[in-house]
Protein backbone atom coordinates (compact mmCIF):
# COMPACT_ATOMS: atom_id res chain seq x y z
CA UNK A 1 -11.95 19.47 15.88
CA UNK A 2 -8.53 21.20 16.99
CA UNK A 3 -7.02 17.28 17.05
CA UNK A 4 -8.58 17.31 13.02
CA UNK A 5 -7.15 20.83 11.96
CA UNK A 6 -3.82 20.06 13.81
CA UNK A 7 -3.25 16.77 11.80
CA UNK A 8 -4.67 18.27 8.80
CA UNK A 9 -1.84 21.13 8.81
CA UNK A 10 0.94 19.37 9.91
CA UNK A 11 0.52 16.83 6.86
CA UNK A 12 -0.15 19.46 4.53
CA UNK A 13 2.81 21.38 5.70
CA UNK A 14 5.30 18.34 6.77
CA UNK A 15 4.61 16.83 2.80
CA UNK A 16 5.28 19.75 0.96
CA UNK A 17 8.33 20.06 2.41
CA UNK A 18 9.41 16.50 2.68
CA UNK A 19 8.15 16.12 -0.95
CA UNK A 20 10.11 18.91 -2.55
CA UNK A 21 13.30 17.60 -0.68
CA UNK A 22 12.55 14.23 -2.35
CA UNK A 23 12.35 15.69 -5.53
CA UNK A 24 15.61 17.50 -5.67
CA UNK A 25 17.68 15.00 -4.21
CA UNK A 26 16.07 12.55 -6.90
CA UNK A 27 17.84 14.44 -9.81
CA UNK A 28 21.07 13.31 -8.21
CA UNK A 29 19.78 9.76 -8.78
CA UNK A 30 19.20 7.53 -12.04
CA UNK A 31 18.28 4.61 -12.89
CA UNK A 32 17.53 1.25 -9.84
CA UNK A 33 19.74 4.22 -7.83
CA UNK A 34 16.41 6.05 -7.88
CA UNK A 35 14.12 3.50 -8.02
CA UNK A 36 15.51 2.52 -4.39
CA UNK A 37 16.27 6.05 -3.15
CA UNK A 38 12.32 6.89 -3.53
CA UNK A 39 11.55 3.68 -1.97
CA UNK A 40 13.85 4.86 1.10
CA UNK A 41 12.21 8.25 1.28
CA UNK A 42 8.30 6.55 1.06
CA UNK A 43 9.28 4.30 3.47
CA UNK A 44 10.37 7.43 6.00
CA UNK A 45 7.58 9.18 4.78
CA UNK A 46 5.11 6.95 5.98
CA UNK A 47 6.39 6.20 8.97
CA UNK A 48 6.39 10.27 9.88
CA UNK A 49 2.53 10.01 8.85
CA UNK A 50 1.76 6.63 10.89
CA UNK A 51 3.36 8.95 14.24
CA UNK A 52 1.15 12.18 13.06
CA UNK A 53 -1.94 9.92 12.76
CA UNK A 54 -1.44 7.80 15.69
CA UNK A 55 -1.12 4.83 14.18
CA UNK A 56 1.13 2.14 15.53
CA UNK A 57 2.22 -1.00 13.11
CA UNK A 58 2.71 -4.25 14.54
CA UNK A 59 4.66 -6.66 12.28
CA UNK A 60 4.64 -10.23 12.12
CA UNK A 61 5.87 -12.99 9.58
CA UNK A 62 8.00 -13.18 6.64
CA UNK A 63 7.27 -9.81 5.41
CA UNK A 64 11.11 -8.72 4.78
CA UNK A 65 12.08 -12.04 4.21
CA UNK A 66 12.68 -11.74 0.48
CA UNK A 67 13.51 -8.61 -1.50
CA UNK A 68 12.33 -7.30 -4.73
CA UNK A 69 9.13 -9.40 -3.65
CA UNK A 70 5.67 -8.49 -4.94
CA UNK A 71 3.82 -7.98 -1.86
CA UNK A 72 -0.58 -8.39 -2.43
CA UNK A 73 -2.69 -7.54 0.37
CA UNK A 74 -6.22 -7.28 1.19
CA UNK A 75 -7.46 -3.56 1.46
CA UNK A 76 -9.41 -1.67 4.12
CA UNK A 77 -9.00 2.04 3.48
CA UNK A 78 -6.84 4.39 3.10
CA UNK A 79 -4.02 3.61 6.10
CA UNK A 80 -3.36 0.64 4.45
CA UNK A 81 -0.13 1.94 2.35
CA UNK A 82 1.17 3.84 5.45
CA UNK A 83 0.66 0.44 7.53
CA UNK A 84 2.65 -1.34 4.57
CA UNK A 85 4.74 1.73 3.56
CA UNK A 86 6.36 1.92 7.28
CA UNK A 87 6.64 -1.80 7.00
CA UNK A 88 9.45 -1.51 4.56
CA UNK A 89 11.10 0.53 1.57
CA UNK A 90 8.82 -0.42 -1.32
CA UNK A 91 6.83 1.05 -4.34
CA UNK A 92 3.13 0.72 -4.53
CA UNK A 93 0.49 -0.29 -7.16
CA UNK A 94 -2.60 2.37 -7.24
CA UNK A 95 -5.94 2.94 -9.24
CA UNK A 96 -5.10 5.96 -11.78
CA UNK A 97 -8.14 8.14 -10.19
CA UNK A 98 -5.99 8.44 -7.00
CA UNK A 99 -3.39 10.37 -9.17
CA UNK A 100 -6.20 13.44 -9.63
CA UNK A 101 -6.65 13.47 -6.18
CA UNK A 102 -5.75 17.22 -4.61
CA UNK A 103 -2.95 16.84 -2.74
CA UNK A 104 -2.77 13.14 -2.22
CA UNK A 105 -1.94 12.14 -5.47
CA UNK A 106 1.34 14.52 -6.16
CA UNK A 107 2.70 13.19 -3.31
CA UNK A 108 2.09 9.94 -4.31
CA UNK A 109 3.89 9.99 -7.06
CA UNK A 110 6.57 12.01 -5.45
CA UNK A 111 7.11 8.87 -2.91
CA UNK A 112 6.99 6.70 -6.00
CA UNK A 113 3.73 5.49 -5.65
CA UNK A 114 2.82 4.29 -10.25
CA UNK A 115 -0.54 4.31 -11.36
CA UNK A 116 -2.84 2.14 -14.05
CA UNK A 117 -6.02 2.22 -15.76
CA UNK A 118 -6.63 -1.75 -15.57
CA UNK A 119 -9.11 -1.17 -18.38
CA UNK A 120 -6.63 -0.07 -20.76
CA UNK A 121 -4.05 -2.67 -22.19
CA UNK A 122 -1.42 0.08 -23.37
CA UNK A 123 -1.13 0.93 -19.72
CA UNK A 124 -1.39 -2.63 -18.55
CA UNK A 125 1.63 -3.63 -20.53
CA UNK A 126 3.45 -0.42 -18.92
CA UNK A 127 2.09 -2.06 -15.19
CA UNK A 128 4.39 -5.12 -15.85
CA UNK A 129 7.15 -2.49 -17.31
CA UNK A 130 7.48 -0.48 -14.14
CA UNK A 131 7.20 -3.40 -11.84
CA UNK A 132 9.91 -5.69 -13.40
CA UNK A 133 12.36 -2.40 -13.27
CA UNK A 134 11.37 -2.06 -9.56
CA UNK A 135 11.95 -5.84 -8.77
CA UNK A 136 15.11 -6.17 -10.38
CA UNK A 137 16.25 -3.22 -8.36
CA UNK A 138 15.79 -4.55 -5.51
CA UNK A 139 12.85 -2.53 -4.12
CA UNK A 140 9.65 -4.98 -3.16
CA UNK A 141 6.19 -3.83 -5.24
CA UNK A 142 3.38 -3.67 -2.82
CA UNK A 143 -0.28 -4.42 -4.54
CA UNK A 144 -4.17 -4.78 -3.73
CA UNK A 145 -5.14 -7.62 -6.39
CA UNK A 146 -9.01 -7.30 -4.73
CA UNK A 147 -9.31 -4.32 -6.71
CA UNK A 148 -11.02 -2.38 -4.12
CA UNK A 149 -11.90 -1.73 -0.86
CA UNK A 150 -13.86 -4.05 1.91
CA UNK A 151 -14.36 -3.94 5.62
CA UNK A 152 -12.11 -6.75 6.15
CA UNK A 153 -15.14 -9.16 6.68
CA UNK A 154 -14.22 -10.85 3.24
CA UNK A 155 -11.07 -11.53 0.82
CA UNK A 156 -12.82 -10.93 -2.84
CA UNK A 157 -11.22 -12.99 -5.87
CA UNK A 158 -7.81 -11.48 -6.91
CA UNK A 159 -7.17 -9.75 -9.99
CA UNK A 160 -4.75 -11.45 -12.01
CA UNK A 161 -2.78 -8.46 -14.08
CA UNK A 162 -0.33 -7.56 -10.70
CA UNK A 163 1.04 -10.62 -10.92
CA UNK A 164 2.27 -11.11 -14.70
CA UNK A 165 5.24 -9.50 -13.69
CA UNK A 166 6.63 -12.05 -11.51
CA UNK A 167 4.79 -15.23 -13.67
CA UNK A 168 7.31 -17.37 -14.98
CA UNK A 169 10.38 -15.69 -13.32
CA UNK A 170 12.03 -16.76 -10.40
CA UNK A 171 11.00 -14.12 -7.52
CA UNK A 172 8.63 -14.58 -5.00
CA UNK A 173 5.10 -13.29 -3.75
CA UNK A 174 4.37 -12.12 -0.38
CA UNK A 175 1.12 -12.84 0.82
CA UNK A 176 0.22 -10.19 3.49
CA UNK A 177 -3.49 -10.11 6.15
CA UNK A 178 -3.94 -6.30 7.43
CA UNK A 179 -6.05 -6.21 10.25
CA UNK A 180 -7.63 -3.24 12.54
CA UNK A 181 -6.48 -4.45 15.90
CA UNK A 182 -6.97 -1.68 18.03
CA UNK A 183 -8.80 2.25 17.80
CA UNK A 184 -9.88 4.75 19.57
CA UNK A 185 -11.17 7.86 19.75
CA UNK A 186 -14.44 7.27 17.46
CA UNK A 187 -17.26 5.84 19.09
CA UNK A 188 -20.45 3.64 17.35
CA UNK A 189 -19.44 1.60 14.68
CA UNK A 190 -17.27 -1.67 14.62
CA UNK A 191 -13.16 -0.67 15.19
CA UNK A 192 -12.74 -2.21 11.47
CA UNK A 193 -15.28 -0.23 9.96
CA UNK A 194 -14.04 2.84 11.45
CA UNK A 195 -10.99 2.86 9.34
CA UNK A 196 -12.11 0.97 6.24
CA UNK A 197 -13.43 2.46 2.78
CA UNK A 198 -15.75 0.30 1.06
CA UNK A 199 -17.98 0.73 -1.90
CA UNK A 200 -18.18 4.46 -1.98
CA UNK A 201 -20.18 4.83 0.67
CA UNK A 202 -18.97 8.09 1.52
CA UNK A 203 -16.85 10.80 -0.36
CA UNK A 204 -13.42 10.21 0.61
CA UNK A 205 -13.36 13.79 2.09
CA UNK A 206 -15.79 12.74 4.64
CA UNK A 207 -13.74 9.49 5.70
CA UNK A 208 -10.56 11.20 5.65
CA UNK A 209 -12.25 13.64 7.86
CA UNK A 210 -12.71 10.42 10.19
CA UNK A 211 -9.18 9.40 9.83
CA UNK A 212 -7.89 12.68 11.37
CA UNK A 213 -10.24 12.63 14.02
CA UNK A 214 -8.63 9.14 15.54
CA UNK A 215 -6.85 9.46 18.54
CA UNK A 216 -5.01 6.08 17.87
CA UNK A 217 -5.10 2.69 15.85
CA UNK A 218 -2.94 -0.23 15.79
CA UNK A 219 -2.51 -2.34 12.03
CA UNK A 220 -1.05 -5.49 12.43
CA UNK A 221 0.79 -6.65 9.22
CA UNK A 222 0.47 -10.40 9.00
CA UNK A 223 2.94 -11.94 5.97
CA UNK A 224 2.94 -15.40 5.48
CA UNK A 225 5.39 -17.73 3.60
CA UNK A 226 6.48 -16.62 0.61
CA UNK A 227 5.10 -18.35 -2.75
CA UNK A 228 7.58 -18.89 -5.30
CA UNK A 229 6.84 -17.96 -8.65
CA UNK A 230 8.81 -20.04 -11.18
CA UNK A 231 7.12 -21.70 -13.60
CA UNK A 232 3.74 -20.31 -12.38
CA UNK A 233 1.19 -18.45 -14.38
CA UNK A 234 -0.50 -15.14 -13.46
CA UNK A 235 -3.71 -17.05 -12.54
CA UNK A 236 -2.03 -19.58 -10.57
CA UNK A 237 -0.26 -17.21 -8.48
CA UNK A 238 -3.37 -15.18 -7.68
CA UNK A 239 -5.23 -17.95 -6.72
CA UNK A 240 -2.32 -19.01 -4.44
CA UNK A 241 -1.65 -15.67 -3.13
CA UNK A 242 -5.39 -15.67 -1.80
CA UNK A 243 -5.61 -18.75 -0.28
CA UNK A 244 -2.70 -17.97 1.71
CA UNK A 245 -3.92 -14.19 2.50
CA UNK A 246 -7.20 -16.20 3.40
CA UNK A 247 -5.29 -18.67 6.05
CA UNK A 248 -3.30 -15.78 7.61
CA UNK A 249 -7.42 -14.13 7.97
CA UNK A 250 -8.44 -16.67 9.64
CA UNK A 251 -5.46 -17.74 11.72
């Protein structure tokens, strides 16, 4: 409990003020200028949150290899953009319902996180807006084509909208395998359902209750090669991009 209520201050407190800094050293900024200088400041960000949680990142592959890559990862739970975030200065991809989230979603958006309604076009024509500004600037677009959230058991089809962006051009996608390597400090279920999210089987108050009870985790970040995208179509990309994040699963 005091480990919980610790945690749960010292983010509260530590992202207000870390936020608001953000945001009035981003009116200094315009343009890719900003575009990278929020990618800096998530990237710090999450790194601050990985020590508060205690949870340790272990890198491996070709994950820096390229930049302004778009980056597509399967998706546990909700330390998966703080395992990728720490990783590297990037932007992230997220589901429009995280943006009403108390707390969560302002400083998501402070950190640069953009969000889309996949069900809308309008908004799925601003998706490959916002992306091609952030690739051309330099700053890598992190993504979870699956859609949702599994227990890591299983790598569901990929959506194919993320990667229209990068269809056609001449950048690159990074396939990435997250995997729960190490936890403790929760007893009874499997280590990689301890930390995963799937299917709304809970509220998410109730598993970020979990979260803060943790006494440590290790993520390791697998990237494999990255897949060029020139003369590729969004469809053949995502089924390309899984089939690699499949191989790094299973090697």
């Amino acid at each position: 409990m005091v480990r919980r209520l610790w945690r749960m201050t010292a983010f509260l407190v530590s992202s207000l003020v870390y936020c608001s800094g953000v945001q009035l050293w981003s009116l200094t900024k315009s343009g890719a200028d900003e575009l990278r200088f929020r990618a800096r400041a998530q990237h710090l960000g999450a790194r601050w949150l990985c020590f508060l949680l205690g949870l340790s990142v272990e890198k491996r592959g070709n994950w820096d290899s390229v930049p302004g890559a778009l980056v597509v990862s399967n998706h546990l739970g909700g330390l998966d953009p703080l395992a990728l975030g720490s990783s590297q200065p990037s932007a992230f991809v997220a589901n429009k319902k995280m943006s009403h989230w108390p707390i969560i979603g302002w400083v998501a958006r402070q950190m640069g996180v953009f969000f889309v309604d996949r069900g809308r076009a309008r908004e799925a024509n601003m998706l490959v807006e916002r992306m091609q500004r952030r690739l051309k600037a330099g700053v890598p677009v992190v993504a979870f084509p699956e859609g949702t959230t599994t227990h890591g058991d299983t790598i569901l089809p990929f959506k194919t909208g993320v990667f229209e962006p990068v269809a056609q051009e001449g950048g690159h996608v990074v396939p990435v395998f997250l995997k729960l390597t190490s936890v403790s400090g929760h007893e009874g279920d499997p280590p990689q359902k301890i930390i995963s999210w799937a299917g709304g089987e809970e509220s998410f108050a109730s598993y970020g209750w979990r979260l803060l009870g943790l006494q440590d985790a290790t993520i390791t970040v697998r990237a494999g090669t990255p897949i060029p995208s020139k003369n590729s179509d969004r469809k053949e990309l995502a089924h390309a991009a899984r089939a690699a994040v499949r191989e790094l699963a299973e090697a």
